[in-house]
Protein backbone atom coordinates (compact mmCIF):
# COMPACT_ATOMS: atom_id res chain seq x y z
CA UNK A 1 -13.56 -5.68 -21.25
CA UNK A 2 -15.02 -8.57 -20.24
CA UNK A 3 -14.12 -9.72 -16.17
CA UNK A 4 -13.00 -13.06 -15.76
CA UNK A 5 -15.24 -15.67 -13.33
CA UNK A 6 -14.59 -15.45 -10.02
CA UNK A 7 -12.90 -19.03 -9.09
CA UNK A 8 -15.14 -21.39 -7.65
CA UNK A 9 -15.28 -21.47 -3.67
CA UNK A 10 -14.44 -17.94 -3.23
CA UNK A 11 -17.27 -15.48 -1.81
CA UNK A 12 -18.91 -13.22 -4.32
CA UNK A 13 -18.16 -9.86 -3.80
CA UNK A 14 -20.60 -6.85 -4.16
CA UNK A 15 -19.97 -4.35 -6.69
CA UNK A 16 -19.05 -1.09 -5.74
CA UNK A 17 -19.81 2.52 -6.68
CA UNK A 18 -17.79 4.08 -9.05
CA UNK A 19 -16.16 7.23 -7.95
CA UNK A 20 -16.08 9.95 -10.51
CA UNK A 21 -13.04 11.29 -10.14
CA UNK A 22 -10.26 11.85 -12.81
CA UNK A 23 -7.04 9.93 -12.79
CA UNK A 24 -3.54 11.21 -12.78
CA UNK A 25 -4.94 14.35 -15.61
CA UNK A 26 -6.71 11.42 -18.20
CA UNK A 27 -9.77 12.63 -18.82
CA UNK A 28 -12.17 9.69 -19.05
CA UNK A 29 -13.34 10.94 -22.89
CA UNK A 30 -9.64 10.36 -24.01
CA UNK A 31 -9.73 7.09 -21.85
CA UNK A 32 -12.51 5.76 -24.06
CA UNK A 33 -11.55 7.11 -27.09
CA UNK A 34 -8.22 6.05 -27.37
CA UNK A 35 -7.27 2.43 -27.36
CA UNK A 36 -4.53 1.28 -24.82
CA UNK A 37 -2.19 -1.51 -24.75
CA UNK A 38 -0.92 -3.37 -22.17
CA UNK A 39 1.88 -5.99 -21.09
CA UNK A 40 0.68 -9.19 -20.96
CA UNK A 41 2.18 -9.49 -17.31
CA UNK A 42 -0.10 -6.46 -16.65
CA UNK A 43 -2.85 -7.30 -18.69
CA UNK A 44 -2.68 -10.61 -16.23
CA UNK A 45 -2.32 -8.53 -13.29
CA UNK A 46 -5.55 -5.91 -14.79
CA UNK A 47 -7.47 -9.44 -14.83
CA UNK A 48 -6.91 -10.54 -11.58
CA UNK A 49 -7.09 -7.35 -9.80
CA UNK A 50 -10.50 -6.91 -11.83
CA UNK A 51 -11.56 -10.49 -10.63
CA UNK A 52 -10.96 -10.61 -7.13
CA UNK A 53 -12.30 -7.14 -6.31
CA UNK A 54 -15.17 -7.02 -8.75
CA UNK A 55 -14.03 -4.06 -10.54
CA UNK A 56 -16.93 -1.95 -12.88
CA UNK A 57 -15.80 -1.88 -16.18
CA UNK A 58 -15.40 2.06 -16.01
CA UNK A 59 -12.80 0.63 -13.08
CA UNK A 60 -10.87 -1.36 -15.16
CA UNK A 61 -10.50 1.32 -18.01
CA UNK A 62 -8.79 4.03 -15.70
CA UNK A 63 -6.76 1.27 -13.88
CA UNK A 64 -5.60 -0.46 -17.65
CA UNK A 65 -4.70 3.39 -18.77
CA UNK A 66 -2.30 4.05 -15.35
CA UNK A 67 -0.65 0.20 -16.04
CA UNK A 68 -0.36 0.87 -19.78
CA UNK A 69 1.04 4.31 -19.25
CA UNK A 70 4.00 3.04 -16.68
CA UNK A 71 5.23 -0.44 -17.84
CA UNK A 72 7.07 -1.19 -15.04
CA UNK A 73 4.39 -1.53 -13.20
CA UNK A 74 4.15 -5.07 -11.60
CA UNK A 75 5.73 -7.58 -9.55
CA UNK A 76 9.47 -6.91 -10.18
CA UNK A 77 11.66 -7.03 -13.50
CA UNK A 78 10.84 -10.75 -14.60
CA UNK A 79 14.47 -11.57 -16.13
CA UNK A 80 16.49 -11.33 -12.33
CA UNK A 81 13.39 -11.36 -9.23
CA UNK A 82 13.70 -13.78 -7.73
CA UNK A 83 10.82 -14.80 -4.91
CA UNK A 84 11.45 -17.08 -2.25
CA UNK A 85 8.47 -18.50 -1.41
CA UNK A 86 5.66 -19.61 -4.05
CA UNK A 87 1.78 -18.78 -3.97
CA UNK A 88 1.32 -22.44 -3.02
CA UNK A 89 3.82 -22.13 -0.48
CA UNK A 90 1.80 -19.28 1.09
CA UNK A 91 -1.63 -20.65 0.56
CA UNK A 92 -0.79 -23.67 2.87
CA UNK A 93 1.06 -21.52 5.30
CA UNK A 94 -2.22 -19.37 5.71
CA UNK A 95 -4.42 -22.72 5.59
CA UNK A 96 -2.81 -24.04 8.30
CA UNK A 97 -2.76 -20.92 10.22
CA UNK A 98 -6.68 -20.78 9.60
CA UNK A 99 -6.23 -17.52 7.71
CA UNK A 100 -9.30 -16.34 5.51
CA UNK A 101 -11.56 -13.74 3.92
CA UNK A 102 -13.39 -11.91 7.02
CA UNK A 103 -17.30 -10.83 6.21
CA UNK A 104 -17.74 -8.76 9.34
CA UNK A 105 -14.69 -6.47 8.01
CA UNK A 106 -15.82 -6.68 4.51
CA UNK A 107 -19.49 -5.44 5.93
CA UNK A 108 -18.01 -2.63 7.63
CA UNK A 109 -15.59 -1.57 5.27
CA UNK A 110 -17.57 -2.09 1.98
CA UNK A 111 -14.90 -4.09 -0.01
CA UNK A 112 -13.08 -7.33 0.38
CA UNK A 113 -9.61 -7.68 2.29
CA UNK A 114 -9.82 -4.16 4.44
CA UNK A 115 -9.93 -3.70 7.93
CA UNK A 116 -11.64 -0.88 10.17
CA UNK A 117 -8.94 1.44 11.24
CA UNK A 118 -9.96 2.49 15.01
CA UNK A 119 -9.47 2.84 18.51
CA UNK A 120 -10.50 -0.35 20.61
CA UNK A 121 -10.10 1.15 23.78
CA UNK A 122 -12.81 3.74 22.76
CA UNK A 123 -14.08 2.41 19.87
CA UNK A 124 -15.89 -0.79 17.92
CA UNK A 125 -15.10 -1.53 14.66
CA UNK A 126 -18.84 -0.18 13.59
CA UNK A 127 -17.00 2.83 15.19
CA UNK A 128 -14.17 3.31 12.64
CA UNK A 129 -13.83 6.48 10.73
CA UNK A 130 -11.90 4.39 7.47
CA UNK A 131 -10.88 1.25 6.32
CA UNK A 132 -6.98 0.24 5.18
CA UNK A 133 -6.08 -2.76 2.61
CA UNK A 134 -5.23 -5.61 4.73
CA UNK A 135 -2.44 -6.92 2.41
CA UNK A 136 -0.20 -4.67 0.34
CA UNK A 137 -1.64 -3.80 -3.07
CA UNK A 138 -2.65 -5.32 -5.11
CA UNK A 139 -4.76 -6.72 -1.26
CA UNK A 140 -4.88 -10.30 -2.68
CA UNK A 141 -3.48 -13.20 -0.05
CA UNK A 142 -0.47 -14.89 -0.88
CA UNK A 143 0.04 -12.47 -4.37
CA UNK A 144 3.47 -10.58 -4.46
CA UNK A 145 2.87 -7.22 -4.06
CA UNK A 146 3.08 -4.43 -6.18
CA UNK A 147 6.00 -2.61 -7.07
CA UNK A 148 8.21 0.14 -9.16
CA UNK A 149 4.55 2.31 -8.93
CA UNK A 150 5.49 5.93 -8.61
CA UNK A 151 3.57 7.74 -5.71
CA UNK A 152 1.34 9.67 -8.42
CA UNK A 153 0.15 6.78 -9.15
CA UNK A 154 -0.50 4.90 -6.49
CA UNK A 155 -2.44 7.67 -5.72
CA UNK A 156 -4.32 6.90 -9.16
CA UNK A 157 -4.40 3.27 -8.49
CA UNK A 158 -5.92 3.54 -5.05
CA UNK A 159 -8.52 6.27 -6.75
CA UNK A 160 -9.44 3.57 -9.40
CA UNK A 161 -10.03 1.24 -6.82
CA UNK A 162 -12.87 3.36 -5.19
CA UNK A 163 -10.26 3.96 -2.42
CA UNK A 164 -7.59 6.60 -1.48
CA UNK A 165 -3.67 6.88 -0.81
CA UNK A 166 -3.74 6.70 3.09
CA UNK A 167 -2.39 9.12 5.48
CA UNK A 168 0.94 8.60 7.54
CA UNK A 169 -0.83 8.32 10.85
CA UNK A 170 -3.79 5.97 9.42
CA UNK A 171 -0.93 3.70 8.05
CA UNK A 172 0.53 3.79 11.92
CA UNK A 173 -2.62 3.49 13.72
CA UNK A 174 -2.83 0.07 11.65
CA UNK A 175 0.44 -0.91 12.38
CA UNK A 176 0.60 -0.37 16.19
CA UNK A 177 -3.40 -1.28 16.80
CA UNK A 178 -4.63 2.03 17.57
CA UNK A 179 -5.67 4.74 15.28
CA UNK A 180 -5.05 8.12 17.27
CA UNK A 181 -5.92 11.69 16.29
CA UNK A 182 -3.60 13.26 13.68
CA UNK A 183 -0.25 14.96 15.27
CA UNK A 184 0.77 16.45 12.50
CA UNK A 185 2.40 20.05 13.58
CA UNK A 186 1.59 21.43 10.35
CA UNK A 187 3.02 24.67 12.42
CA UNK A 188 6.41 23.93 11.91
CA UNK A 189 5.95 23.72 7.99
CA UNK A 190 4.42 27.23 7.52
CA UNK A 191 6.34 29.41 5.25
CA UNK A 192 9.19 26.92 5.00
CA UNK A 193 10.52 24.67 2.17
CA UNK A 194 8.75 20.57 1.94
CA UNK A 195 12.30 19.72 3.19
CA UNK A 196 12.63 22.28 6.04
CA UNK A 197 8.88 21.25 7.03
CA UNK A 198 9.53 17.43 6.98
CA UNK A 199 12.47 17.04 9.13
CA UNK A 200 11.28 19.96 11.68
CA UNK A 201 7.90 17.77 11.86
CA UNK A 202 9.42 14.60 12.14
CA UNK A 203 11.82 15.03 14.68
CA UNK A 204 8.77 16.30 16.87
CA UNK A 205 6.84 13.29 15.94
CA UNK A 206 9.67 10.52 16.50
CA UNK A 207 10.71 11.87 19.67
CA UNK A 208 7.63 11.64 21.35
CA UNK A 209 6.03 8.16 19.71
CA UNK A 210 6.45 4.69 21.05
CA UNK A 211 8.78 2.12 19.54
CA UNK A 212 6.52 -0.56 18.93
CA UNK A 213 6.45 -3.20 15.72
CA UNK A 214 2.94 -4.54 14.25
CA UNK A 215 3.77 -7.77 16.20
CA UNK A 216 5.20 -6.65 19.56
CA UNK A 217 7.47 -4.58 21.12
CA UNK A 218 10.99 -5.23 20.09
CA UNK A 219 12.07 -6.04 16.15
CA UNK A 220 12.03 -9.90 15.48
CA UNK A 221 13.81 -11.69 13.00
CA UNK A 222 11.86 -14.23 11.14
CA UNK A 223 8.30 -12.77 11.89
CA UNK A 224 7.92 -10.94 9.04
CA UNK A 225 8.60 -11.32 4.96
CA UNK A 226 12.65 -9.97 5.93
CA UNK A 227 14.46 -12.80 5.11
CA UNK A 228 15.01 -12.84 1.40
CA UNK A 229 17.95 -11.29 -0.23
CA UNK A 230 19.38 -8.81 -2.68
CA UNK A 231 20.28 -9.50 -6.18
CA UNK A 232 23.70 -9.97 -7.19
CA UNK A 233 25.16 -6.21 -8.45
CA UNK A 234 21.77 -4.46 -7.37
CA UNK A 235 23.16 -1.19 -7.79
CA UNK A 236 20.60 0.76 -5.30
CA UNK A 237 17.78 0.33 -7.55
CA UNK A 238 18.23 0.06 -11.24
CA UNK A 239 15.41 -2.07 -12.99
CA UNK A 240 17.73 -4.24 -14.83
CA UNK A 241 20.10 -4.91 -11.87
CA UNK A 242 17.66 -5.20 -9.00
CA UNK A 243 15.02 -7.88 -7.95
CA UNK A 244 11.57 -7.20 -6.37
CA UNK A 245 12.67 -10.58 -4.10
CA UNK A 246 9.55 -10.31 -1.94
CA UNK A 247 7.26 -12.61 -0.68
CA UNK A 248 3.67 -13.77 -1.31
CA UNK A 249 1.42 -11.44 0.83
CA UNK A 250 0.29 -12.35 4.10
CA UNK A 251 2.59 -15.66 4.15
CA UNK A 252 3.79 -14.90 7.79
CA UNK A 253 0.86 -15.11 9.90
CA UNK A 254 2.17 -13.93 12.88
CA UNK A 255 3.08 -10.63 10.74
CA UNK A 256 -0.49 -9.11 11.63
CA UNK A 257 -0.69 -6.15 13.64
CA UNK A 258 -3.25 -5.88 16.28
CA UNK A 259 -6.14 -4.54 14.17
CA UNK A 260 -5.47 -7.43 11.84
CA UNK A 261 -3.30 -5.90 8.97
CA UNK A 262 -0.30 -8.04 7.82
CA UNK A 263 3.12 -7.15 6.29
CA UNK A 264 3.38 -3.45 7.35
CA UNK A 265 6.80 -4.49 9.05
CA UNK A 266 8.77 -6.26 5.76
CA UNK A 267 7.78 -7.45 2.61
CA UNK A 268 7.34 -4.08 0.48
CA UNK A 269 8.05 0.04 1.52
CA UNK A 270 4.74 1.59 1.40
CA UNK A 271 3.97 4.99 -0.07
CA UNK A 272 2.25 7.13 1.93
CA UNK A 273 1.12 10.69 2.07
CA UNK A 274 2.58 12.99 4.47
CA UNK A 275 0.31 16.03 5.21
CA UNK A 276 1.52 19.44 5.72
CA UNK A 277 -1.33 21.24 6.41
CA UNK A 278 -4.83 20.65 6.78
CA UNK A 279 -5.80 21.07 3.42
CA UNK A 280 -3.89 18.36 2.51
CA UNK A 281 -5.11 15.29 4.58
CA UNK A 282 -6.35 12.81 2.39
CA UNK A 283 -8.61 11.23 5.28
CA UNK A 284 -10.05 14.82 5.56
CA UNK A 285 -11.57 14.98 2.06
CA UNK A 286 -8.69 16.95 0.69
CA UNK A 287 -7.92 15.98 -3.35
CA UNK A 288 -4.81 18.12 -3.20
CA UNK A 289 -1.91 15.74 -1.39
CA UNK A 290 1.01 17.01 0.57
CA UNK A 291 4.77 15.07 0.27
CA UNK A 292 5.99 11.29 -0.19
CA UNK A 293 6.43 9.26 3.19
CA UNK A 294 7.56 5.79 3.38
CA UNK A 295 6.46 3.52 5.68
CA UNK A 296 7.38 0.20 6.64
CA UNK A 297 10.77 -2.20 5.78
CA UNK A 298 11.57 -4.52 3.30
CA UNK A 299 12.62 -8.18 2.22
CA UNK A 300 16.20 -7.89 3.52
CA UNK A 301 16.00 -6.38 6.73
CA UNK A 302 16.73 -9.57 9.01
CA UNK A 303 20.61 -9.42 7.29
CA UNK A 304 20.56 -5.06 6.50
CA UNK A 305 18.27 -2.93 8.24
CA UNK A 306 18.48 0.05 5.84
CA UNK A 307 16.93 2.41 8.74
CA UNK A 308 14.27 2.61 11.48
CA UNK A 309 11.04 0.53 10.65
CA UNK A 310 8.85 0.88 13.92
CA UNK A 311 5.48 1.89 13.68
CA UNK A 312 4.83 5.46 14.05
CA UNK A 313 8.47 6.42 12.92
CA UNK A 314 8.44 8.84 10.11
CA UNK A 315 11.55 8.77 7.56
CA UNK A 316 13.52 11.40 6.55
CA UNK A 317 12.69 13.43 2.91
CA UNK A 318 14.28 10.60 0.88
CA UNK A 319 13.53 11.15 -2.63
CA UNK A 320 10.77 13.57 -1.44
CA UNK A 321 8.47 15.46 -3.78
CA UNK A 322 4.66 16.01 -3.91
CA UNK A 323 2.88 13.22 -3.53
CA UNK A 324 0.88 14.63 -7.30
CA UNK A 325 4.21 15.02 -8.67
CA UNK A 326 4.54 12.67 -11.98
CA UNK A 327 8.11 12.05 -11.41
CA UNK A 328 7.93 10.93 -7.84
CA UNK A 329 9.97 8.09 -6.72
CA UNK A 330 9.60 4.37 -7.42
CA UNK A 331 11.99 1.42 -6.78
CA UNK A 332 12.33 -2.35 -6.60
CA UNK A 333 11.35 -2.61 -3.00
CA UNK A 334 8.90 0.11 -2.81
CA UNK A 335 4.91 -0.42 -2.88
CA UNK A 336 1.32 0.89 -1.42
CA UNK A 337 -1.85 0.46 0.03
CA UNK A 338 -5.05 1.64 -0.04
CA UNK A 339 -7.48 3.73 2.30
CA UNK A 340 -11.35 4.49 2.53
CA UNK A 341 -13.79 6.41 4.27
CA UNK A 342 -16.58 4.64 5.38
């Protein structure tokens, strides 16, 4: 597949190295061998993913196979989403905010649109053990994020990307400005059920973190992307009743946490994965995942806050399965980001 030119005035980005892995069980022979077709919204949205990021061709392949194998995949069901604010409409808002592409982060991190996860009270950036997407996938500015993706594949997606699904605590160290060591009591979840394990964990967790927001510390109406609306009849999440009515990303600068990561409050739900035990800490090394965690709020939550959505607070087992598991959860208002080590 050939990649489409990079639009004039943008930076070139360095290619990356291609990680090896395997992708959601496709082995890469079968990949090559057998011909795959896609959407034209996702063959669009293949393009300018490929563009923008400077995907390998080998990169491309294994993310065309996850997008071809899970239509939905995308911005929201075309015939009733219903954005409220246009690309354009976002551009200028992050012109005239003097928003851009940093090249220290990009240095550090090794790929555009990521910033160092760390601890600045201990730390530099140089410092930081991993990067996290600075926008919600697919990390463009002002594109609408990425939604009705399983958590399996996110998981794939993020692996395509030379990247990783992120941990819960990475994913609240960005939010609240400070990436502290994992908490995770993976005690309480020996010998017990995911479900037992989760809510014994989290009610540990939640009653001893801060309530704090990515932009201060009380919820704010009209700082984040939480002031669009529901469809009409959206039914709790049906595809052909319910809207992905989000925003361009990153079009409410003052939505940036301290370590510079926008829209973790709004927009999009974020998959995450929820260790519970060592061996399953994705910013350890581990390949094997633990359970589903969402992070974050959505697009309505200035008229119907749904439930908690401060920084380090961990949700209940809604929908839960393995992370891995094929049949994991996706919805309207439900996306991702992306980790890496450096």
């Amino acid at each position: 597949m050939k990649l489409p030119t990079r639009p004039a005035g943008r930076a070139t980005w360095p290619r990356r190295v291609v990680r090896g892995a395997l992708l959601c069980g496709i082995a890469w022979a079968a990949i090559s061998a057998a011909p795959v077709s896609l959407t034209p919204a996702s063959a669009t949205l293949v393009a300018r993913i490929a563009a923008v990021h400077h995907l390998s061709d080998p990169q491309v392949a294994r993310l065309t196979a996850i997008l071809a194998a899970s239509p939905q995949i995308g911005t929201g069901n075309p015939l009733i989403t219903r954005h409220p604010m246009t690309p354009d409409e976002c551009r200028a808002r992050e012109a005239a905010a003097g928003m851009g592409a940093d090249p220290v982060a990009e240095r550090i991190c090794g790929h555009p649109y990521m910033r160092p996860l760390y601890d600045p009270a201990t730390q530099t950036p140089e410092q930081s053990p991993a990067c996290i997407d600075e926008f919600e996938f697919p990390d463009i500015p002002c594109d609408y994020p990425v939604v009705w993706t399983r958590a399996s594949e996110a998981a794939g997606i993020c692996e395509a990307m030379g990247k990783r699904l992120c941990d819960a605590h990475e994913w609240e160290g960005a939010c609240e400005g400070v990436l502290e060591p994992p908490d995770y009591r993976f005690d309480l979840a020996a010998g017990v059920s995911d479900l037992t394990g989760v809510e014994r964990m989290r009610a540990v967790h939640n009653a001893s973190t801060p309530h704090l927001w990515s932009y201060g510390p009380a919820y704010r109406e009209r700082v984040c992307a939480t002031g669009s609306t529901k469809s009409a009849g959206c039914n709790g999440g049906s595809w052909a009743e319910c809207g992905s009515n989000t925003y361009p990303a990153g079009s409410f600068p003052d939505c940036r946490s301290p370590l510079g990561v926008y829209d973790l409050n709004g927009n999009a739900a974020e998959h995450m994965n929820l260790p519970l035990s060592e061996r399953e800490m994705a910013s350890r090394g581990s390949t094997g995942l633990g359970v589903t965690e969402m992070k974050g709020s959505w697009f309505i939550f200035d008229t119907y806050r749904a439930h908690e959505d401060w920084c380090r607070w961990r949700a209940p087992y809604w929908h839960g399965t393995r992370v891995e598991d094929p049949d994991s959860h996706r919805n309207y208002h439900l996306g991702f980001r992306c980790c890496v080590e450096r």
